[in-house]
N, C-alpha and C. Protein backbone atom coordinates (compact mmCIF):
# COMPACT_ATOMS: atom_id res chain seq x y z
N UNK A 1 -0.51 12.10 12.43
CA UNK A 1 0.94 11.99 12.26
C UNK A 1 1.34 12.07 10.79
N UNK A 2 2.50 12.45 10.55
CA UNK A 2 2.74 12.71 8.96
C UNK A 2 4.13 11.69 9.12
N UNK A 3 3.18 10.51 7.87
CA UNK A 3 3.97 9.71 7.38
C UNK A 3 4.85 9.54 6.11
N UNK A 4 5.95 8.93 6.26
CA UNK A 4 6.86 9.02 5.22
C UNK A 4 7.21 8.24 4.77
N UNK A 5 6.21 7.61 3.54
CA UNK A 5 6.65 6.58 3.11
C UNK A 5 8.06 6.20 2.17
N UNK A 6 8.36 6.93 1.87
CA UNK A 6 9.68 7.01 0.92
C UNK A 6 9.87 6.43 -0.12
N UNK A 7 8.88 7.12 -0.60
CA UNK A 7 8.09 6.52 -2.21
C UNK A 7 9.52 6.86 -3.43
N UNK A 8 9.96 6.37 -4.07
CA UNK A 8 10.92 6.53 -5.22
C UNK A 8 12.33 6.77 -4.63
N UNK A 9 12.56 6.56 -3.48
CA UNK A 9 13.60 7.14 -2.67
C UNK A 9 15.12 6.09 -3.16
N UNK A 10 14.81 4.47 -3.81
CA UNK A 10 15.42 3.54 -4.01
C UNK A 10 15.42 3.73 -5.70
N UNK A 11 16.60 3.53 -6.20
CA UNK A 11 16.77 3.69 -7.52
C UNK A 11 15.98 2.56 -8.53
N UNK A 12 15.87 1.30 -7.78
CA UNK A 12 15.23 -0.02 -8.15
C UNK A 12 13.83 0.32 -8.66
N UNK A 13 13.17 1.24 -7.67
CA UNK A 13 11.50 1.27 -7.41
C UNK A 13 11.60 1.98 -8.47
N UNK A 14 11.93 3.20 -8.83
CA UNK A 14 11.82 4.47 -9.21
C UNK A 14 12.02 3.53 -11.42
N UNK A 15 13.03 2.70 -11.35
CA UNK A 15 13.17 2.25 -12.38
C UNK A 15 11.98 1.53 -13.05
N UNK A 16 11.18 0.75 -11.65
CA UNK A 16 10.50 -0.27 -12.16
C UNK A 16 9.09 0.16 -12.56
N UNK A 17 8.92 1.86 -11.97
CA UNK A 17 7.14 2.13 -12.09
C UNK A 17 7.83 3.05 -13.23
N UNK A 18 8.81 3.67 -13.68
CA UNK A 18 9.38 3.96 -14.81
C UNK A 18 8.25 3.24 -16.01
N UNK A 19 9.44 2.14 -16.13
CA UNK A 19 8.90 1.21 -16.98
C UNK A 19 7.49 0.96 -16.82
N UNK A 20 6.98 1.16 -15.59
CA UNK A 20 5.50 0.36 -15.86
C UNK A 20 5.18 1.37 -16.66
N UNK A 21 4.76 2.41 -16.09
CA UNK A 21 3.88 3.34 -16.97
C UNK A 21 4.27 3.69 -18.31
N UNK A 22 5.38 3.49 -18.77
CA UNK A 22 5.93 3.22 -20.37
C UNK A 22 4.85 2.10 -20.67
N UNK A 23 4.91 1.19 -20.28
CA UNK A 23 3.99 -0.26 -20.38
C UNK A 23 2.60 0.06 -20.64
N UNK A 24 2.20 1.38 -20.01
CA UNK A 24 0.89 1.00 -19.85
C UNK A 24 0.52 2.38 -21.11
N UNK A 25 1.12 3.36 -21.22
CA UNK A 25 1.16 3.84 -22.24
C UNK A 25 0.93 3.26 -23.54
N UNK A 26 2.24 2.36 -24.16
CA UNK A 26 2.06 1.66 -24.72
C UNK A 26 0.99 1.14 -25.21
N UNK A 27 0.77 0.02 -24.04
CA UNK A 27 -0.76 -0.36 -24.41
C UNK A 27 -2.03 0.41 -25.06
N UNK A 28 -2.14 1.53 -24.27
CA UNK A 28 -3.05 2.43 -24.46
C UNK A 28 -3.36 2.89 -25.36
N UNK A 29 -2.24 3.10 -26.52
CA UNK A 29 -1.86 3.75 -27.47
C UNK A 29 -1.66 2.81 -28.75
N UNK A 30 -2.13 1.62 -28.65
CA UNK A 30 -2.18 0.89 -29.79
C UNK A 30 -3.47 1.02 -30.44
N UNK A 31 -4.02 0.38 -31.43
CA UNK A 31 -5.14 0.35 -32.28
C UNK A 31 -6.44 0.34 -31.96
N UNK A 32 -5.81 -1.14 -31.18
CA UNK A 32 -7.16 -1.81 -30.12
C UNK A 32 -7.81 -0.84 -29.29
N UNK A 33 -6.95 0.07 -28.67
CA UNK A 33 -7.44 1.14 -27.81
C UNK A 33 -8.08 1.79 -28.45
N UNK A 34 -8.32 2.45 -29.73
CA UNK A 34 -8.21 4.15 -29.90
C UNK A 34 -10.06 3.83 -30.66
N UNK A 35 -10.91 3.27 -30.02
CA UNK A 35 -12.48 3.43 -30.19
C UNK A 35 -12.92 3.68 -28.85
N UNK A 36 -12.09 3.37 -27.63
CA UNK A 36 -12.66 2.97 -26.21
C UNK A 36 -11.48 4.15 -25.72
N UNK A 37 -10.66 4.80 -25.87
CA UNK A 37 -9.94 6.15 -25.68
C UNK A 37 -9.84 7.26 -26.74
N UNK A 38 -10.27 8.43 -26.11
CA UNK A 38 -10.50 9.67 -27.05
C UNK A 38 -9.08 9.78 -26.44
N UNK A 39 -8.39 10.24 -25.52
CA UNK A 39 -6.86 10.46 -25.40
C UNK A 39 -6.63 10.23 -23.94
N UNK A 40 -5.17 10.58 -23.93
CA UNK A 40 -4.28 10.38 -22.69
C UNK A 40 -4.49 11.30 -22.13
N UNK A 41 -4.49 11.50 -21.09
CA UNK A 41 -4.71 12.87 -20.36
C UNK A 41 -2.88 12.74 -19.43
N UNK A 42 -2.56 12.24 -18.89
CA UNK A 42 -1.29 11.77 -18.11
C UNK A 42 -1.01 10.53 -18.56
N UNK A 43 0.31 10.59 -18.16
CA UNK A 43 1.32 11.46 -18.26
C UNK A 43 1.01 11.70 -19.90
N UNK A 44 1.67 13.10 -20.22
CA UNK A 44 1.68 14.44 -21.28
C UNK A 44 2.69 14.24 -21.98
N UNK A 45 2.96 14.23 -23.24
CA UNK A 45 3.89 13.59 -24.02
C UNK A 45 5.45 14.34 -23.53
N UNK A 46 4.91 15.76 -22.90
CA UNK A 46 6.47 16.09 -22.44
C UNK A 46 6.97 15.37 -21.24
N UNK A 47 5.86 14.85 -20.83
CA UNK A 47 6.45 13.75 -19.41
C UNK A 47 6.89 12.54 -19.82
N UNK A 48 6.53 12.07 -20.95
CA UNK A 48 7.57 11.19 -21.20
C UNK A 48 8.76 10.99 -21.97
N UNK A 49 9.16 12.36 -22.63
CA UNK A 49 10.20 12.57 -23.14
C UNK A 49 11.55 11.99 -22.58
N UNK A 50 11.83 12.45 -21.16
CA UNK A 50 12.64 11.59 -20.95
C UNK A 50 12.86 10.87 -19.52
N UNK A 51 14.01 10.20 -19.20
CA UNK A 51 13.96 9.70 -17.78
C UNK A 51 13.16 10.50 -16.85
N UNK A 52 14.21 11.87 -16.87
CA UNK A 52 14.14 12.90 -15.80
C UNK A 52 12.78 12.99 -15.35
N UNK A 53 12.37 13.55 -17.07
CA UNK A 53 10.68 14.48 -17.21
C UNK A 53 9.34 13.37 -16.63
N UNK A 54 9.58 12.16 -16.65
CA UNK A 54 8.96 10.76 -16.10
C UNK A 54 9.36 10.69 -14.68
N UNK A 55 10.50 11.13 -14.28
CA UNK A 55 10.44 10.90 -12.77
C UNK A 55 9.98 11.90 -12.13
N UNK A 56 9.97 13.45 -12.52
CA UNK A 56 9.27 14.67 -11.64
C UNK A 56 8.19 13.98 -11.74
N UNK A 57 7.23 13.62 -12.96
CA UNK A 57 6.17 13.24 -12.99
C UNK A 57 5.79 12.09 -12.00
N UNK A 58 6.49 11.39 -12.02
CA UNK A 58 6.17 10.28 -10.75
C UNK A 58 6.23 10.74 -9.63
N UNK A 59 7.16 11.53 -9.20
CA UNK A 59 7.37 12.57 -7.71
C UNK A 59 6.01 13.08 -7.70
N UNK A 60 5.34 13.83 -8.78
CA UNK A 60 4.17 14.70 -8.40
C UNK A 60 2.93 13.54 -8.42
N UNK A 61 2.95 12.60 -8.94
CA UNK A 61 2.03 12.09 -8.76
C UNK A 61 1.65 10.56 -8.27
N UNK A 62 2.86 10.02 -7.66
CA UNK A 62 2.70 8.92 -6.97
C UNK A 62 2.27 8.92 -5.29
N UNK A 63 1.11 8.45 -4.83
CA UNK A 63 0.79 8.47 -3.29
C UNK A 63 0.22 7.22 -2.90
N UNK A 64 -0.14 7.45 -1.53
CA UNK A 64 -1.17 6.47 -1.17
C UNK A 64 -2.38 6.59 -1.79
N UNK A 65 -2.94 5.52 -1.66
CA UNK A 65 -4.29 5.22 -1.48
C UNK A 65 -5.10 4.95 -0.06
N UNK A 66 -3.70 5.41 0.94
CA UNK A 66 -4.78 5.36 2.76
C UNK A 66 -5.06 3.45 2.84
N UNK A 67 -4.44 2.87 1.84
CA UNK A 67 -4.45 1.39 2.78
C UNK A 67 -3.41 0.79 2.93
N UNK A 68 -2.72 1.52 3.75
CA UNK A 68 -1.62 0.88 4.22
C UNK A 68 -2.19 -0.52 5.57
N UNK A 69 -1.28 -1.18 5.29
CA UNK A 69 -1.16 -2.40 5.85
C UNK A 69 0.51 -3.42 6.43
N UNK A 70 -0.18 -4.04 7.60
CA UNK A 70 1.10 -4.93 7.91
C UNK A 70 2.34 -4.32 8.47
N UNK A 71 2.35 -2.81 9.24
CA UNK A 71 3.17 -2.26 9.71
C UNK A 71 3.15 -3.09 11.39
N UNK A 72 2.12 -3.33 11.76
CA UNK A 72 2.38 -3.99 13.33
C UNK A 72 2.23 -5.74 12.94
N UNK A 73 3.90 -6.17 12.32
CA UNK A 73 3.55 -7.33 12.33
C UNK A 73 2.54 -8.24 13.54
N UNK A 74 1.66 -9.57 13.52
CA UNK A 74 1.59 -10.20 14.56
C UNK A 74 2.62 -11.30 14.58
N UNK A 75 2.90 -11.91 15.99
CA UNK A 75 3.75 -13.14 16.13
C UNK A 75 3.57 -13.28 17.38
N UNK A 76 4.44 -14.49 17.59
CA UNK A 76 5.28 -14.75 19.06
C UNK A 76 6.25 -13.72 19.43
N UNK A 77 6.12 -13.73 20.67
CA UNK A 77 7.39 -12.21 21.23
C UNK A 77 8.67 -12.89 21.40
N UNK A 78 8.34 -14.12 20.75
CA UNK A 78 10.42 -14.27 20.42
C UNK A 78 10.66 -13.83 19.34
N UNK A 79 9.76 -13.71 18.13
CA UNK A 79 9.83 -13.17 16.77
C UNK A 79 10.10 -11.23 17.01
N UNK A 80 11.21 -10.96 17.50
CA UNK A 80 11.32 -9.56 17.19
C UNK A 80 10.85 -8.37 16.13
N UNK A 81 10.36 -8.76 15.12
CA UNK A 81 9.96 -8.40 14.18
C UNK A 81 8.01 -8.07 14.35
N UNK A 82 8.17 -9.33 16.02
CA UNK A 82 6.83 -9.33 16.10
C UNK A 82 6.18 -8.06 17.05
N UNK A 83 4.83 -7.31 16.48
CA UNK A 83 4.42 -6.35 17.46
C UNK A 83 3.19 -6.50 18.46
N UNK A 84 2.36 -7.52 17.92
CA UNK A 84 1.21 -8.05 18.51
C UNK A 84 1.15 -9.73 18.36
N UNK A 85 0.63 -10.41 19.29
CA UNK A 85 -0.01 -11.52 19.84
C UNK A 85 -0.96 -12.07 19.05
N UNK A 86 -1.35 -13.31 18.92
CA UNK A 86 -2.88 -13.45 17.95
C UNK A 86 -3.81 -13.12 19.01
N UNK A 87 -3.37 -12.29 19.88
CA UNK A 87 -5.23 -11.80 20.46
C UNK A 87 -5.16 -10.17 20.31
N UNK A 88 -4.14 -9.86 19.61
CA UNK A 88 -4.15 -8.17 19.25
C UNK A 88 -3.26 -8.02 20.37
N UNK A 89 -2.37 -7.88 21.16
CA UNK A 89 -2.03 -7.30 22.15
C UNK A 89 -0.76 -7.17 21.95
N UNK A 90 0.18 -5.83 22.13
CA UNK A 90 1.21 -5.65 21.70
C UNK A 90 1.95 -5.90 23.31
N UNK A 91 3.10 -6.78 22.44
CA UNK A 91 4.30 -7.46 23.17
C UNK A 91 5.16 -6.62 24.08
N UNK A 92 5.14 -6.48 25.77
CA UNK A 92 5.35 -5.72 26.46
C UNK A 92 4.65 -4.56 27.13
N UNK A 93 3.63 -4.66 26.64
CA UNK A 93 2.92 -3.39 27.17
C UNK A 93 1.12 -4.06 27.70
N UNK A 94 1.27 -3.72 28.87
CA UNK A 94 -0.22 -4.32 29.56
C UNK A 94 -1.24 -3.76 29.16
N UNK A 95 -2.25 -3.91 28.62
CA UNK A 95 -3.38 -2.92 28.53
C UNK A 95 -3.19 -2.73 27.03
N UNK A 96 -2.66 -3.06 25.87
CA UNK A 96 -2.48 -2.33 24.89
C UNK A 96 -2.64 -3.16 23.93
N UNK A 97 -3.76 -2.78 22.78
CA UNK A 97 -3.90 -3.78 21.67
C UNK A 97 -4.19 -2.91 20.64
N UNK A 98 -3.56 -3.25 19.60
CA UNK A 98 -3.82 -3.03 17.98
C UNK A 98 -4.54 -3.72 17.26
N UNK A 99 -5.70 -3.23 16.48
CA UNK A 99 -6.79 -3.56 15.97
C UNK A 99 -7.13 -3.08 14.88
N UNK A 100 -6.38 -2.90 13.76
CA UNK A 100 -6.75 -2.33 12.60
C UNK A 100 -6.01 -3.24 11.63
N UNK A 101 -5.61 -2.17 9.92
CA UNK A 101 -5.06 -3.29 9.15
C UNK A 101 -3.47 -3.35 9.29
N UNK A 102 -3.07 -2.69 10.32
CA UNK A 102 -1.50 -2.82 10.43
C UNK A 102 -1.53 -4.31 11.44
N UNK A 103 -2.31 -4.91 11.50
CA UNK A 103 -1.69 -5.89 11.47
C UNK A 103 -2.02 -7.06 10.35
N UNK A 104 -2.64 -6.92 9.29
CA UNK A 104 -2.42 -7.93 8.20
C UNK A 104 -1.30 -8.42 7.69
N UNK A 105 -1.34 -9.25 7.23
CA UNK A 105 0.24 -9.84 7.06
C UNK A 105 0.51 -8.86 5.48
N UNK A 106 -0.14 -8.85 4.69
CA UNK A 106 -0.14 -8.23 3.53
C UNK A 106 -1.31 -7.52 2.99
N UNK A 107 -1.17 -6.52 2.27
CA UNK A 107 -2.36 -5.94 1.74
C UNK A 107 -3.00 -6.90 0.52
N UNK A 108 -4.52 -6.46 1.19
CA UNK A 108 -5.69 -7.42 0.80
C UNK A 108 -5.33 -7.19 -1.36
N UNK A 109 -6.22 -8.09 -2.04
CA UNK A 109 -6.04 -7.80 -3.42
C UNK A 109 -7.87 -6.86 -3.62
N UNK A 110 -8.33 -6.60 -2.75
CA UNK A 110 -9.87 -5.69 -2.62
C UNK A 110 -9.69 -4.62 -1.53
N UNK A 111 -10.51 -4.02 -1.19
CA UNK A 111 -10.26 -2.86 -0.40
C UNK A 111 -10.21 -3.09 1.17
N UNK A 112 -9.50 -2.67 1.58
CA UNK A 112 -9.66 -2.99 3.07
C UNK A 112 -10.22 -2.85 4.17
N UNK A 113 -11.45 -2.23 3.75
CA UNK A 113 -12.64 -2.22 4.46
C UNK A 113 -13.93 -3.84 4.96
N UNK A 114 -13.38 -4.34 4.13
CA UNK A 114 -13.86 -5.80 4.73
C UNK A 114 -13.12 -6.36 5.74
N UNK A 115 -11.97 -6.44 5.75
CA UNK A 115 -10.68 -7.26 5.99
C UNK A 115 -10.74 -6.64 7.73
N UNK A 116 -10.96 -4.94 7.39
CA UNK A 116 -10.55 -4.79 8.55
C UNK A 116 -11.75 -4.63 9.95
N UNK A 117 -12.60 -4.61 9.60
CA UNK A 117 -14.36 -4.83 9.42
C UNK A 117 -14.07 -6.13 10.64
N UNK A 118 -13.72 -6.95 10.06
CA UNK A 118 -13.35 -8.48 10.43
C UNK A 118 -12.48 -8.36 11.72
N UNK A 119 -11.41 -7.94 11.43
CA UNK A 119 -10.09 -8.11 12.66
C UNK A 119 -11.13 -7.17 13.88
N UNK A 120 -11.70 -6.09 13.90
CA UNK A 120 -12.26 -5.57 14.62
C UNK A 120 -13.49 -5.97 15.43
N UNK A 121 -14.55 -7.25 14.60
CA UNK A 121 -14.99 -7.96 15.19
C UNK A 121 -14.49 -9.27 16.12
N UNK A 122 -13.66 -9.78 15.15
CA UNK A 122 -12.83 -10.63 16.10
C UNK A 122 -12.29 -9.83 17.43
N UNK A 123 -11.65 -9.05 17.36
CA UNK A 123 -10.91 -8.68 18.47
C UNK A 123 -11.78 -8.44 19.67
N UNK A 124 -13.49 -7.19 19.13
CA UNK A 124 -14.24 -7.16 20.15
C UNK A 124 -14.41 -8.88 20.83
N UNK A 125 -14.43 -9.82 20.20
CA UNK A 125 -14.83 -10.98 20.61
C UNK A 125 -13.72 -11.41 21.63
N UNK A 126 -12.73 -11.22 21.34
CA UNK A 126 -11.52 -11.81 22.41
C UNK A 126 -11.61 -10.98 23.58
N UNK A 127 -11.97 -9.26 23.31
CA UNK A 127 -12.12 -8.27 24.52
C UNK A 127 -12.91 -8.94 25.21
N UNK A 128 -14.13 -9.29 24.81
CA UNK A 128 -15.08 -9.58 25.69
C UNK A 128 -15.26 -10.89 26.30
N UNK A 129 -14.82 -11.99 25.51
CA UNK A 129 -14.16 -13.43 26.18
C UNK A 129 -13.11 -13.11 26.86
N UNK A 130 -12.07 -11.82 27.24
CA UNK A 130 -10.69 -11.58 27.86
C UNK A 130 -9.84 -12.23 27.77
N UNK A 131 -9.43 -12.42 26.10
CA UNK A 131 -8.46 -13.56 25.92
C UNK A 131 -7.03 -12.10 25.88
């Protein structure tokens, strides 16, 4: 399926990774840096010339990293917001459980190959207890 995350689509977001990467430039480009960096490779000094030339640049080069997370909230099925059960099983539908990292509450601060490693063992465990 082709997803759409709607990356820079909010004027807020688009402002705030603005600034980051000014930030991190910055940094980069002080004293301390310049034994442990031969140069910048990105963004290119014409990309940061100005707003604009910083935001194509963010358009071309902001994506995933493929760990998305926390799209099938879990809860109680009075929690509307909620899509699965704590035994994986999505609310209204017989037979049907979600088992990956869409249901973490938030993305992990490490990769999500442990995390989700985990929910998948657990869950075989509830399949097979038939909780």
């Amino acid at each position: 399926p082709l997803l759409d995350y709607r990356y820079l689509t909010h004027a807020f977001d688009t402002e705030r990774l603005r600034g980051a990467v000014r930030l991190c430039v910055d940094i980069v480009s002080r004293p301390e840096c310049k034994d442990i960096l031969l140069e910048r490779a990105n963004p290119t000094d014409a990309d940061l010339e100005t707003d604009e030339a910083l935001d194509r640049w963010l358009r071309a080069n902001v994506s995933t990293q493929q760990h998305s997370c926390g799209t099938c909230k879990m809860g109680p099925s009075s929690d509307p917001m909620a899509v699965v059960d704590q035994y994986c099983k999505v609310h209204g539908i017989e037979g049907l459980r979600v088992v990956d990292a869409s249901i973490m509450p938030d993305v992990v601060r490490a990769n999500t190959n442990a995390s989700t490693i985990m929910i998948g063992e657990r869950a075989a465990d509830l399949i097979i207890g038939q909780q």
